[in-house]
Protein backbone atom coordinates (compact mmCIF):
# COMPACT_ATOMS: atom_id res chain seq x y z
CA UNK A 1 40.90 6.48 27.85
CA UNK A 2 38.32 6.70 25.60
CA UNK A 3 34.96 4.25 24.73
CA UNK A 4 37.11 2.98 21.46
CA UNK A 5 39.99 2.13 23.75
CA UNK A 6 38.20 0.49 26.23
CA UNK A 7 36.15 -2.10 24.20
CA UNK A 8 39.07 -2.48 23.02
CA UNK A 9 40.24 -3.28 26.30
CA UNK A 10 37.74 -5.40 26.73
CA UNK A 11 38.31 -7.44 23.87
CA UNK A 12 41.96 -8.59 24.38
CA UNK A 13 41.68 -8.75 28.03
CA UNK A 14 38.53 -10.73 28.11
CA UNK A 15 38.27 -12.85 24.75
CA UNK A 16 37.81 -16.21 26.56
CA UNK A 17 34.12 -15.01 28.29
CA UNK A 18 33.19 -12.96 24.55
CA UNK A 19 33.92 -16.30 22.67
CA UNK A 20 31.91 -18.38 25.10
CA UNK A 21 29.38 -15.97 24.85
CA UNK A 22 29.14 -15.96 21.17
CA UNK A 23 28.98 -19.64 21.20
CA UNK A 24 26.06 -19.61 23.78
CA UNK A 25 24.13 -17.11 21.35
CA UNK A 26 24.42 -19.13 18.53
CA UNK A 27 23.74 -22.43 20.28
CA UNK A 28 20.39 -21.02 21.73
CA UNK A 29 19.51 -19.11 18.49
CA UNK A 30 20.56 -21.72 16.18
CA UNK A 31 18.84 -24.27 18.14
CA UNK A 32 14.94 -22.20 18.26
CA UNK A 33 15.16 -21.25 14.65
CA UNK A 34 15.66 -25.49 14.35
CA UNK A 35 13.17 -26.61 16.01
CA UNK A 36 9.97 -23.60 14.44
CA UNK A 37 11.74 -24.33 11.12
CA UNK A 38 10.82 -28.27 11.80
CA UNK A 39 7.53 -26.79 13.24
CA UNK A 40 6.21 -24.57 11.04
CA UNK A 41 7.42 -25.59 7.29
CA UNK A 42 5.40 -28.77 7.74
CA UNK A 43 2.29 -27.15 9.58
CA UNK A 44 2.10 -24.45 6.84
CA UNK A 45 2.05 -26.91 3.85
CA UNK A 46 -0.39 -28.81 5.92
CA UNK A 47 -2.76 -25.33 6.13
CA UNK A 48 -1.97 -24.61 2.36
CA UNK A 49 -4.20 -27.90 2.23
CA UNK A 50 -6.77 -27.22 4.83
CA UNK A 51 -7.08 -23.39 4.09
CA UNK A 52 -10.25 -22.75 6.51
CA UNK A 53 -7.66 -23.48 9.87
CA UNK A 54 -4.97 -21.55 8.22
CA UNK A 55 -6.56 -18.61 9.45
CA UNK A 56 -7.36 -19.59 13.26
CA UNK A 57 -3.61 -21.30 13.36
CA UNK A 58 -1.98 -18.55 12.00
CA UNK A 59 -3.77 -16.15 14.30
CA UNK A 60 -3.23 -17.93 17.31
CA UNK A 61 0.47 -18.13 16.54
CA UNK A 62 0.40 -14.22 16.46
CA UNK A 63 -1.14 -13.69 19.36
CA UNK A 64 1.92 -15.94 21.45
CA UNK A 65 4.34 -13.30 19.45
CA UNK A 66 2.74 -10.14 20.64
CA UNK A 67 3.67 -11.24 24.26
CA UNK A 68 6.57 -9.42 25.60
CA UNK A 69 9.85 -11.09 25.73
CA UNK A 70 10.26 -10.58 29.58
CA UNK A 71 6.86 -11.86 30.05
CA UNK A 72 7.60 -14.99 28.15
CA UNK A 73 10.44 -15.70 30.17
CA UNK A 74 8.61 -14.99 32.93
CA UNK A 75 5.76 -17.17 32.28
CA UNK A 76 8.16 -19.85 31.57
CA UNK A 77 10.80 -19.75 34.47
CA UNK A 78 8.09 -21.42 37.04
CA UNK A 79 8.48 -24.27 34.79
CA UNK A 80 11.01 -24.62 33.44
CA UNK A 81 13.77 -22.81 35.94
CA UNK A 82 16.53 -20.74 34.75
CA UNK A 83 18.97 -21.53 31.81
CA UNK A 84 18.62 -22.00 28.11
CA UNK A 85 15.72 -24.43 28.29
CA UNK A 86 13.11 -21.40 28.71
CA UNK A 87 14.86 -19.13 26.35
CA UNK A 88 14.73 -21.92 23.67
CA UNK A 89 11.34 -22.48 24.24
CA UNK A 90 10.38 -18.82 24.19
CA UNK A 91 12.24 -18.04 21.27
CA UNK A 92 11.06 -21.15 19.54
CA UNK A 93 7.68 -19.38 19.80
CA UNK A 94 8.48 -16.30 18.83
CA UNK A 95 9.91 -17.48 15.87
CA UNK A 96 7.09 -19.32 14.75
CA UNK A 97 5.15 -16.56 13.26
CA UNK A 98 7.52 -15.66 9.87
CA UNK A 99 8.57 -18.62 9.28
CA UNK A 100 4.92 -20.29 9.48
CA UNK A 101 3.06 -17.24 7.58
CA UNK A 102 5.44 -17.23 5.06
CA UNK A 103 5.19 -20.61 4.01
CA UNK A 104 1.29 -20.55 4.10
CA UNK A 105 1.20 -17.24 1.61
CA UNK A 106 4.40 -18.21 0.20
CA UNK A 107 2.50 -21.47 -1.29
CA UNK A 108 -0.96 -19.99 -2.04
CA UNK A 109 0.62 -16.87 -4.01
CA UNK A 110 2.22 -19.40 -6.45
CA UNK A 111 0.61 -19.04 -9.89
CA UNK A 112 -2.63 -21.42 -10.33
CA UNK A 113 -1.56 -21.92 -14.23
CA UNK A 114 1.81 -23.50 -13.20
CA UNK A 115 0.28 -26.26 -11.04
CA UNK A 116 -2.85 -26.43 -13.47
CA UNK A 117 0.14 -26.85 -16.18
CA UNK A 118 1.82 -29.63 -13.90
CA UNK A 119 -1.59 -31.51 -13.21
CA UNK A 120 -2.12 -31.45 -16.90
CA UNK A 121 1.59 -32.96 -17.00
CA UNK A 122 0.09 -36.10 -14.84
CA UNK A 123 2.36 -35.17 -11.95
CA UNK A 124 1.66 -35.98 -8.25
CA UNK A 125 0.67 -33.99 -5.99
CA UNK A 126 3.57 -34.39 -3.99
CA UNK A 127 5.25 -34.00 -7.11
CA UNK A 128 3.83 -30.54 -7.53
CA UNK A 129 4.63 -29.53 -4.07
CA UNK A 130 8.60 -30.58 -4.56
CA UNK A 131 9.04 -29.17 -8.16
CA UNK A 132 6.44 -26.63 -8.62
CA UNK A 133 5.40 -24.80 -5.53
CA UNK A 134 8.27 -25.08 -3.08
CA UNK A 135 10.68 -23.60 -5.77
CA UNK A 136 8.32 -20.72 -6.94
CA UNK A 137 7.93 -19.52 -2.95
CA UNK A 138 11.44 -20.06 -2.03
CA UNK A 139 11.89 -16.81 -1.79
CA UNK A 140 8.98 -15.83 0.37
CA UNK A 141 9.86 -18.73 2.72
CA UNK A 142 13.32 -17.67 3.16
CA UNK A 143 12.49 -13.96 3.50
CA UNK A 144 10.54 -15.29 6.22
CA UNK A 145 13.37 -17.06 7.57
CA UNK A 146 15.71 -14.95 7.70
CA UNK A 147 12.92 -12.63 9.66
CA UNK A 148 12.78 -15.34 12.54
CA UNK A 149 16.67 -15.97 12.80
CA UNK A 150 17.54 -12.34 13.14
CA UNK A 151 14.61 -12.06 15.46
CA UNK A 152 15.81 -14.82 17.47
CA UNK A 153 19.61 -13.73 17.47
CA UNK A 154 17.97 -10.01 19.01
CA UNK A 155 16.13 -12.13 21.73
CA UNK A 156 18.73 -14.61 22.72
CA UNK A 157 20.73 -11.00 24.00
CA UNK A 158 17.55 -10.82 26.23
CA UNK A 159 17.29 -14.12 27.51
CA UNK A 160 20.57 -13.53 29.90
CA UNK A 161 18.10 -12.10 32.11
CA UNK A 162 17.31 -15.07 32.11
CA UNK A 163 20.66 -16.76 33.39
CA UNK A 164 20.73 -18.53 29.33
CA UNK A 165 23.94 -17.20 28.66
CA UNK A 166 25.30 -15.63 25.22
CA UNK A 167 26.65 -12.41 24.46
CA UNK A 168 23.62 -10.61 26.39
CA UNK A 169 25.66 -11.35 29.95
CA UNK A 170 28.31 -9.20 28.87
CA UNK A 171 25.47 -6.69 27.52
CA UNK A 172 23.93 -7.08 30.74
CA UNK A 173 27.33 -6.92 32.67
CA UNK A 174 27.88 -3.71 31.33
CA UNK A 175 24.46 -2.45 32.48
CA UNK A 176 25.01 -3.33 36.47
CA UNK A 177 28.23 -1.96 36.56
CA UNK A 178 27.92 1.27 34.56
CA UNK A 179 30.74 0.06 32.24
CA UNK A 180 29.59 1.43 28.46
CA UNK A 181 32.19 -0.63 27.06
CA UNK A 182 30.83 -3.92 28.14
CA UNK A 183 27.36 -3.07 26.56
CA UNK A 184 29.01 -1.86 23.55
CA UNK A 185 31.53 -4.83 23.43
CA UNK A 186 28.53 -7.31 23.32
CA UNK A 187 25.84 -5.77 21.07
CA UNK A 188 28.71 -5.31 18.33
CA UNK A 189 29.45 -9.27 18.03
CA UNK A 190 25.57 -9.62 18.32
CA UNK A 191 24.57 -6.94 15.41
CA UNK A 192 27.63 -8.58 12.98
CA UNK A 193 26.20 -11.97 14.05
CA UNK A 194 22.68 -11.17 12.44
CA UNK A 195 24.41 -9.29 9.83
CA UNK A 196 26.08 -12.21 8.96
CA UNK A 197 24.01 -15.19 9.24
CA UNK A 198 21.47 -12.81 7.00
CA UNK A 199 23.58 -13.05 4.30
CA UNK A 200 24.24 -16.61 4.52
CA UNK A 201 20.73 -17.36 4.07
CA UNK A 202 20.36 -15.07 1.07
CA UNK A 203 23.21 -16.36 -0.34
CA UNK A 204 21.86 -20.24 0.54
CA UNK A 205 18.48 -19.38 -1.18
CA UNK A 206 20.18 -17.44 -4.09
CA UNK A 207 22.22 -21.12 -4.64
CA UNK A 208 19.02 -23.16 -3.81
CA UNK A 209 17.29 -21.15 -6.63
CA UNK A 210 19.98 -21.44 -9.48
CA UNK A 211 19.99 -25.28 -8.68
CA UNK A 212 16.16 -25.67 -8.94
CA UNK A 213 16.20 -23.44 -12.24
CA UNK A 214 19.19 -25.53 -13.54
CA UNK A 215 17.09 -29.07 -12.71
CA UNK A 216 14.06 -27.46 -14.41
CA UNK A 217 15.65 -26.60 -17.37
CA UNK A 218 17.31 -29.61 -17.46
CA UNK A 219 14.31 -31.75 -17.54
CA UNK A 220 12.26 -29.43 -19.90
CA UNK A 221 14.81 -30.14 -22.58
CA UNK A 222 14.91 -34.17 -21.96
CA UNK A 223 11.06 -34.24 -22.25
C-alpha cells in the first residue's frame, strides 16, 4: 500500500480524532491571536503616542519571541500544568511581536501631510486616528496579522507536546509509532488551515479597505 493510500486510510478510518483535532487547533490558535490582537493594537497606538518607550517595549517583546517554543512550554508547564492553558499563553506571546510592530510602524509611516491636512480640517485627534491613520496602515497592520496567525497555527502543531491537543497529536502520533501517514495526515489539514485563514484575512482587509475608501469619498463630496 502506498503513503497516498494510507493517509488515505487514515482519513476515512479515523475522521472523528482529525476533526477534533482540527477543532482543538483552531480553538487554541484562534483564541492567542485574540487575546495579542486585544494586546497589542491598543499598546501600539499607545507607543505611536509615547514614541521614546516604543523602542524598549517593542524590544522587550522580541526578546520573549526569540525563546524557543519547547522552552516556552517548558518554562510554563511548572505553572501552569499541561493542556491548552500554557500553549495559549505561549503562543499569545509569541504572537505579540507582528502584530504589535506593525501597528507601531504601521501608524508612524502614515504621511505627516494627511494628518497635518486633517488638523487643518479641525478634526480630533481621535478623529484622525479612526479616519486618517488606521485606514492608511491597514495594510501594514494586517500584513502583520496575518504573520502572527499563521505563526500561531505552526505552533499550536507543537504545543501537543504539550498534551494541548490539535492536529499536532496526530503529527506527533505518527512520530512514536513510525507511521508516515499519521505525520503526513496531520501537517496537510494544518498547512491548508494557514493557507486558508491567510486568505481570509487578505480578503477581510481588501473589503475593510474598499469600505473606508467608499466612506471617504463619500464624505469628501458632501463637504
Amino acid at each position: 500500500m502506498s503513503l497516498f493510500e494510507k493517509v488515505i486510510n487514515v482519513y476515512t478510518k479515523q475522521t472523528s480524532m482529525l476533526l477534533e483535532g482540527l477543532w482543538q487547533h483552531i480553538c487554541i490558535a484562534g483564541i492567542s491571536i485574540l487575546i495579542a490582537s486585544l494586546i497589542c493594537i491598543p499598546l501600539g497606538i499607545f507607543l505611536t503616542r509615547h514614541k521614546k518607550l516604543g523602542g524598549i517595549v517593542i524590544g522587550i517583546v522580541s526578546v520573549i519571541y526569540t525563546i524557543p517554543s519547547l522552552a516556552m512550554f517548558g518554562l510554563l508547564l511548572p505553572i501552569l500544568g499541561i493542556g491548552s492553558k500554557p500553549a495559549i499563553v505561549a503562543i499569545t506571546m509569541y504572537a505579540m511581536l507582528p502584530i504589535l510592530r506593525n501597528v507601531y510602524t504601521g501608524i508612524l509611516g502614515v504621511d505627516a501631510t494627511l494628518i497635518d491636512a486633517g488638523k487643518g480640517m479641525g478634526m480630533t485627534n481621535m478623529q484622525i486616528l479612526v479616519s486618517v491613520e488606521l485606514p492608511m496602515a491597514l495594510p501594514v497592520i494586517m500584513a502583520g496579522l496575518r504573520t502572527a496567525t499563521t505563526m500561531a497555527i505552526a505552533t499550536t502543531t507543537i504545543s501537543a507536546f504539550i498534551g494541548a491537543g490539535g492536529l499536532g497529536q496526530v503529527i506527533y502520533r505518527g512520530v512514536n509509532l513510525l507511521r508516515d501517514e499519521y505525520t503526513v495526515a496531520g501537517a496537510i489539514p494544518t498547512a491548508i488551515l494557514a493557507l486558508l485563514v491567510d486568505r481570509l484575512l487578505l480578503l477581510a482587509e481588501k473589503t475593510i479597505s474598499k469600505r473606508t475608501f467608499r466612506g471617504g469619498s463619500r464624505n469628501g463630496q458632501k463637504q
